[in-house]
N, C-alpha and C. Protein backbone atom coordinates (compact mmCIF):
# COMPACT_ATOMS: atom_id res chain seq x y z
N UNK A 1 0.85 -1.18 0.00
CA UNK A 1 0.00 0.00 0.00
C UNK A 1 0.90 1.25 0.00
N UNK A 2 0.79 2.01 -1.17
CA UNK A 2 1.56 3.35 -0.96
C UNK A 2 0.85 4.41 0.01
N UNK A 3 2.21 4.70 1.11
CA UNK A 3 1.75 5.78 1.79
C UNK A 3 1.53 7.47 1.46
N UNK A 4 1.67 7.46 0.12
CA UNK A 4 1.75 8.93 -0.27
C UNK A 4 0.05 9.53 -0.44
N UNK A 5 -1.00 8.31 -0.30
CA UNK A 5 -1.74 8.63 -0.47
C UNK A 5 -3.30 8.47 0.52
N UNK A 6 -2.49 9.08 1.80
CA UNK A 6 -2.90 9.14 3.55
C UNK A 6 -3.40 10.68 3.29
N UNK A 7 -4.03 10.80 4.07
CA UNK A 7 -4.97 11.91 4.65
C UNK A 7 -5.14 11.72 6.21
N UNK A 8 -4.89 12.53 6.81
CA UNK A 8 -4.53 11.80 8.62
C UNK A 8 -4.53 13.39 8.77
N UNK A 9 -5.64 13.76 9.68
CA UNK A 9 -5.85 14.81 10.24
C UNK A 9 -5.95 14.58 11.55
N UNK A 10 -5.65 15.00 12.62
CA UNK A 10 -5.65 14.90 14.35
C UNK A 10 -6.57 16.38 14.83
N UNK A 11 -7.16 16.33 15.47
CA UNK A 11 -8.33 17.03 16.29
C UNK A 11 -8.16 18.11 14.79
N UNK A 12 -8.66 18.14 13.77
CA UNK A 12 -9.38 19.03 13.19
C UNK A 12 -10.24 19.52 13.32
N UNK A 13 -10.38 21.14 12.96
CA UNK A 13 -11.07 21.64 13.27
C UNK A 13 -11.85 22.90 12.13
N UNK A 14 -13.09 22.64 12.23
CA UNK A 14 -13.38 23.51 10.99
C UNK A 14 -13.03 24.94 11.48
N UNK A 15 -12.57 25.69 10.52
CA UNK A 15 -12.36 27.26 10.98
C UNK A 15 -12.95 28.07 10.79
N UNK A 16 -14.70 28.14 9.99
CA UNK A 16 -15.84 29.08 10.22
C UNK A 16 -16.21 28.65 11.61
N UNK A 17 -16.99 27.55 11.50
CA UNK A 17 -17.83 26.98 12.62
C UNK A 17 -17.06 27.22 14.22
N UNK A 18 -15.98 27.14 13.85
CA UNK A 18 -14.98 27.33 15.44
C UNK A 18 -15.16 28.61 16.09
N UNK A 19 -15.38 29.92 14.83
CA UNK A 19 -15.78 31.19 15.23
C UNK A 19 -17.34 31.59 15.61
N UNK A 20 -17.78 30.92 15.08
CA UNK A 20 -19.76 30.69 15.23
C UNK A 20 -19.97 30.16 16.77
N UNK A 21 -19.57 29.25 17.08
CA UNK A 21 -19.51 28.32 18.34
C UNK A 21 -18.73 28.21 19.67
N UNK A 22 -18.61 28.24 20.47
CA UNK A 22 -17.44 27.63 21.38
C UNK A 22 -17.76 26.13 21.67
N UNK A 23 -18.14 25.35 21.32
CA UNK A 23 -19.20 24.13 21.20
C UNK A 23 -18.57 23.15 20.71
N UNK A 24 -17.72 23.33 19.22
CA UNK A 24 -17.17 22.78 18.16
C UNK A 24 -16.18 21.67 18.82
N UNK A 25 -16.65 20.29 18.51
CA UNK A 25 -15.63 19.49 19.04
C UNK A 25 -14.56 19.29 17.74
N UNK A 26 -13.54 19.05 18.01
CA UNK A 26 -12.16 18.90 16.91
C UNK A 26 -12.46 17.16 16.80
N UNK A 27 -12.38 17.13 15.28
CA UNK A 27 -12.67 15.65 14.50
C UNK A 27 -11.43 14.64 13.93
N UNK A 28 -10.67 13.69 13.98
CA UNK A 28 -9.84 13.17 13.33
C UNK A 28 -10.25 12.68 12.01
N UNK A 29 -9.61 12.88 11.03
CA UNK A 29 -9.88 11.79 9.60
C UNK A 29 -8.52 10.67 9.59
N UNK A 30 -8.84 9.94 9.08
CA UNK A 30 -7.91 8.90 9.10
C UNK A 30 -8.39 8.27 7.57
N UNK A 31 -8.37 8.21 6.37
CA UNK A 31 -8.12 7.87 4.57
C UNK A 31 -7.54 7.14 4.39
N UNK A 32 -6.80 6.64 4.29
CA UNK A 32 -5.68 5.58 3.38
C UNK A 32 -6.57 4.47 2.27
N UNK A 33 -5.71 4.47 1.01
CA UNK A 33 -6.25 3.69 -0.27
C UNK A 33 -6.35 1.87 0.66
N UNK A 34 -7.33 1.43 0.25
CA UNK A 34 -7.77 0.27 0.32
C UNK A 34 -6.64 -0.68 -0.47
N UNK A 35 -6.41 -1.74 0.17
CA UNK A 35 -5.60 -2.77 -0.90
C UNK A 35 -5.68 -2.79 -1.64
N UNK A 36 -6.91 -3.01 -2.54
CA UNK A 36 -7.11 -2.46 -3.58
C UNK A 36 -6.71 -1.32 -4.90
N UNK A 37 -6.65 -0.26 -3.85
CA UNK A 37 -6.06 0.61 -4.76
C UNK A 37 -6.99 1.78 -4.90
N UNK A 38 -8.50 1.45 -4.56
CA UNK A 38 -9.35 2.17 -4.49
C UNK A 38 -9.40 3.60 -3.23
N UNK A 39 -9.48 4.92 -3.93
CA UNK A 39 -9.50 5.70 -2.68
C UNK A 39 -11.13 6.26 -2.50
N UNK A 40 -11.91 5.86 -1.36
CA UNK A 40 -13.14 5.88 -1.39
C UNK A 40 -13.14 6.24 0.23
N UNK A 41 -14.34 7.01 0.66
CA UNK A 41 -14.61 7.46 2.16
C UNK A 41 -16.39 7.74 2.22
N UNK A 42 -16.93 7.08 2.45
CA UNK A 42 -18.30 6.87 2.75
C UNK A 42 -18.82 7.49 4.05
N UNK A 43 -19.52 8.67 4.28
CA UNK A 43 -20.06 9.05 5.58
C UNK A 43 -21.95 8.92 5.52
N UNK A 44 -22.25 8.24 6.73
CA UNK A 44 -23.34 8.14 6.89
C UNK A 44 -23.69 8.59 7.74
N UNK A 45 -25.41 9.17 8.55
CA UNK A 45 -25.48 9.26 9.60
C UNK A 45 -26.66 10.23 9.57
N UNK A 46 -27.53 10.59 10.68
CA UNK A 46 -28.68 10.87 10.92
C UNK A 46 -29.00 11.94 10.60
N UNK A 47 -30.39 13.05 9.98
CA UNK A 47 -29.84 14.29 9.16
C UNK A 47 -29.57 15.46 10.21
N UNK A 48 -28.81 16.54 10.05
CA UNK A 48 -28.64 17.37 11.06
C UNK A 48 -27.34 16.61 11.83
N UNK A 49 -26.69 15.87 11.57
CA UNK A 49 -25.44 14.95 12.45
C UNK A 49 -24.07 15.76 11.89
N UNK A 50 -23.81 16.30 11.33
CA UNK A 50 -22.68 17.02 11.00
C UNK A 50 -22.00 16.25 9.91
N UNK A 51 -22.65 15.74 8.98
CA UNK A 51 -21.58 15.09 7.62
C UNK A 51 -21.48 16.49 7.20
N UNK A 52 -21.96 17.39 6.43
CA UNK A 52 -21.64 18.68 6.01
C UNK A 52 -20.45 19.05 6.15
N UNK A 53 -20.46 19.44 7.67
CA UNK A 53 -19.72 20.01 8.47
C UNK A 53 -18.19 19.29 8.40
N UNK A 54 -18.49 18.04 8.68
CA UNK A 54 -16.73 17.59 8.44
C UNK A 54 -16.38 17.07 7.17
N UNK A 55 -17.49 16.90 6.43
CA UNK A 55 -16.52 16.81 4.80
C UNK A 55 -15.93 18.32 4.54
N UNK A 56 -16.95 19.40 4.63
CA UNK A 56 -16.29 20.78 4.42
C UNK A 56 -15.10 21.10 4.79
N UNK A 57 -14.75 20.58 6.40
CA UNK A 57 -13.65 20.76 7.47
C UNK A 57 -12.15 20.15 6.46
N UNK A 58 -12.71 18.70 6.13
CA UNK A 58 -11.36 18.03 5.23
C UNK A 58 -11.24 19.22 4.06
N UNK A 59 -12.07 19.44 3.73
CA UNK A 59 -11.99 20.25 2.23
C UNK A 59 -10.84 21.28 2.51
N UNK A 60 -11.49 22.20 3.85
CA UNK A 60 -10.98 23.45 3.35
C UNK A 60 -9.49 23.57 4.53
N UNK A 61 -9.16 22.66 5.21
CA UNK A 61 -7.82 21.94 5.91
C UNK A 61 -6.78 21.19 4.62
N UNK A 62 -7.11 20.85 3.56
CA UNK A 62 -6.65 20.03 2.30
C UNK A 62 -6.35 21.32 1.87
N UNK A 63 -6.92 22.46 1.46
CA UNK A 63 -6.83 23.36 0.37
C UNK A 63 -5.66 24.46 1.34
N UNK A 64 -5.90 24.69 2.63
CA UNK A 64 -5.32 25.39 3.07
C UNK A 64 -3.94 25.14 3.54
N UNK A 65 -3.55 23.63 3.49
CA UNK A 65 -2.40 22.67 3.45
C UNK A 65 -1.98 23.00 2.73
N UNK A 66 -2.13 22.98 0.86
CA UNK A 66 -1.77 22.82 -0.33
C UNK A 66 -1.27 24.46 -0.65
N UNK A 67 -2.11 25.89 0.53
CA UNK A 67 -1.72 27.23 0.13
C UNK A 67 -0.04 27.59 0.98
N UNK A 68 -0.28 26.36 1.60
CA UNK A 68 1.10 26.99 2.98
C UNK A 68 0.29 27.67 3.97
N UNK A 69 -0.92 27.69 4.40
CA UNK A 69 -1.44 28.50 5.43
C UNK A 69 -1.67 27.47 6.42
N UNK A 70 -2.04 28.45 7.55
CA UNK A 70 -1.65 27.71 9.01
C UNK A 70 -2.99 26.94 8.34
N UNK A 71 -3.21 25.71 9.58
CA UNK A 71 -4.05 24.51 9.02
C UNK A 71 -4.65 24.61 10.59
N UNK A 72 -6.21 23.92 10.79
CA UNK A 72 -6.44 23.93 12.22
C UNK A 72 -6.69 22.86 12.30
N UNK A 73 -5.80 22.29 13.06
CA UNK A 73 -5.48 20.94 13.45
C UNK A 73 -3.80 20.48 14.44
N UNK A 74 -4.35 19.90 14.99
CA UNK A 74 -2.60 18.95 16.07
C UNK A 74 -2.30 18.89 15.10
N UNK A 75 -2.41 17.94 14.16
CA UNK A 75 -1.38 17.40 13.10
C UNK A 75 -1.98 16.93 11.78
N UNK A 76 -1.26 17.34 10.60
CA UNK A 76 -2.34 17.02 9.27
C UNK A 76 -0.97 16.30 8.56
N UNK A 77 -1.64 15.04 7.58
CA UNK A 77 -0.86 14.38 6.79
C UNK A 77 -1.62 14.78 6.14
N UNK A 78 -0.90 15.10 4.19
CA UNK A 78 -1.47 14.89 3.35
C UNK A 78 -0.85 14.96 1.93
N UNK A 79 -1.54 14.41 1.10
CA UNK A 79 -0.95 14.29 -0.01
C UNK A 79 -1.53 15.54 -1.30
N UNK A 80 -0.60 15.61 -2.11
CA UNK A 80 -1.17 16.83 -3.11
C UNK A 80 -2.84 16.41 -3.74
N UNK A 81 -3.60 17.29 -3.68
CA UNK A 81 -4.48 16.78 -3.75
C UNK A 81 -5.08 17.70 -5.61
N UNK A 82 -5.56 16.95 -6.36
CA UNK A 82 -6.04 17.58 -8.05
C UNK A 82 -7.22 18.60 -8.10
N UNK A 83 -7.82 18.10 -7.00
CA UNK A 83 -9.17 18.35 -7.00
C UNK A 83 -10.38 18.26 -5.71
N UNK A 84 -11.26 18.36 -5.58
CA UNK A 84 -12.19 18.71 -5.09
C UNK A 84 -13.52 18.54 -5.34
N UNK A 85 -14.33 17.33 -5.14
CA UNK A 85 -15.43 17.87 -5.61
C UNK A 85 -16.40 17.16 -4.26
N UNK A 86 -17.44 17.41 -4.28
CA UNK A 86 -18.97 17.61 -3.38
C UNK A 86 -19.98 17.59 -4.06
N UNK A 87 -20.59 16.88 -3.48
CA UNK A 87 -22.27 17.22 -3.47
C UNK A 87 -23.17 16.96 -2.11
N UNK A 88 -23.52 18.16 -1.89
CA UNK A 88 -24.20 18.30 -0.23
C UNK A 88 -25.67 18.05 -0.39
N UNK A 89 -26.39 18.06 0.42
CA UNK A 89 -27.76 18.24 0.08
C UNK A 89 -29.06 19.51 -0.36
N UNK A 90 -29.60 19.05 -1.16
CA UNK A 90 -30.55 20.74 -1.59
C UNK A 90 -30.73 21.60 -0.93
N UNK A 91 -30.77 20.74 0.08
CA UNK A 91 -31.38 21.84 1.23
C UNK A 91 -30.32 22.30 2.28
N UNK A 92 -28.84 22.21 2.34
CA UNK A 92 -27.76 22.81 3.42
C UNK A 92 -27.35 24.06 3.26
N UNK A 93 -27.94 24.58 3.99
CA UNK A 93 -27.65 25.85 4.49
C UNK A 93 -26.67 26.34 5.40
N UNK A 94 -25.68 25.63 4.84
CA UNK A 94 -24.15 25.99 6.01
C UNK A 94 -23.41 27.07 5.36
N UNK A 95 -22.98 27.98 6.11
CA UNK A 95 -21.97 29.10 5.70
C UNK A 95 -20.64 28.52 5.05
């Protein structure tokens, strides 16, 4: 399994929501490609549960990695990343 293609974030933390809240608990991601070869990350969970919230968090911790800007997080692994893409639901109304 090549390690170049880890994503390992430690207490991340989204950096709108952190200013909105004092509330905000810090999230770990942990990614790595499947034996396979396949890179895939599936979030499920009840509506209003915060998937939004921490796919956004990886997003904009990845992009802000890739600018050289401070990152909010203990510790971020990551690899260069091409791209970006999402699809949230019709109805999310997150800043």
């Amino acid at each position: 399994m090549d390690n170049f293609y880890r994503v390992v974030i430690k207490e991340g933390r989204h950096p709108i929501i952190e200013l909105l809240t004092d509330q905000f608990v810090p999230k770990d991601t942990s990614m790595e490609p499947m034996k396979d070869g396949h890179k895939c990350m599936i979030l499920t969970g009840p509506n209003m549960g915060g998937k939004t919230s921490y796919s956004r968090q990886v997003a904009l911790i990845s992009i802000m990695a890739q600018l050289g800007s401070f990152v909010p997080a203990q510790s971020a692994t990551l690899y260069p990343f091409d791209g970006i893409f999402t699809r949230m639901g019709a109805q999310d109304d997150v800043m």
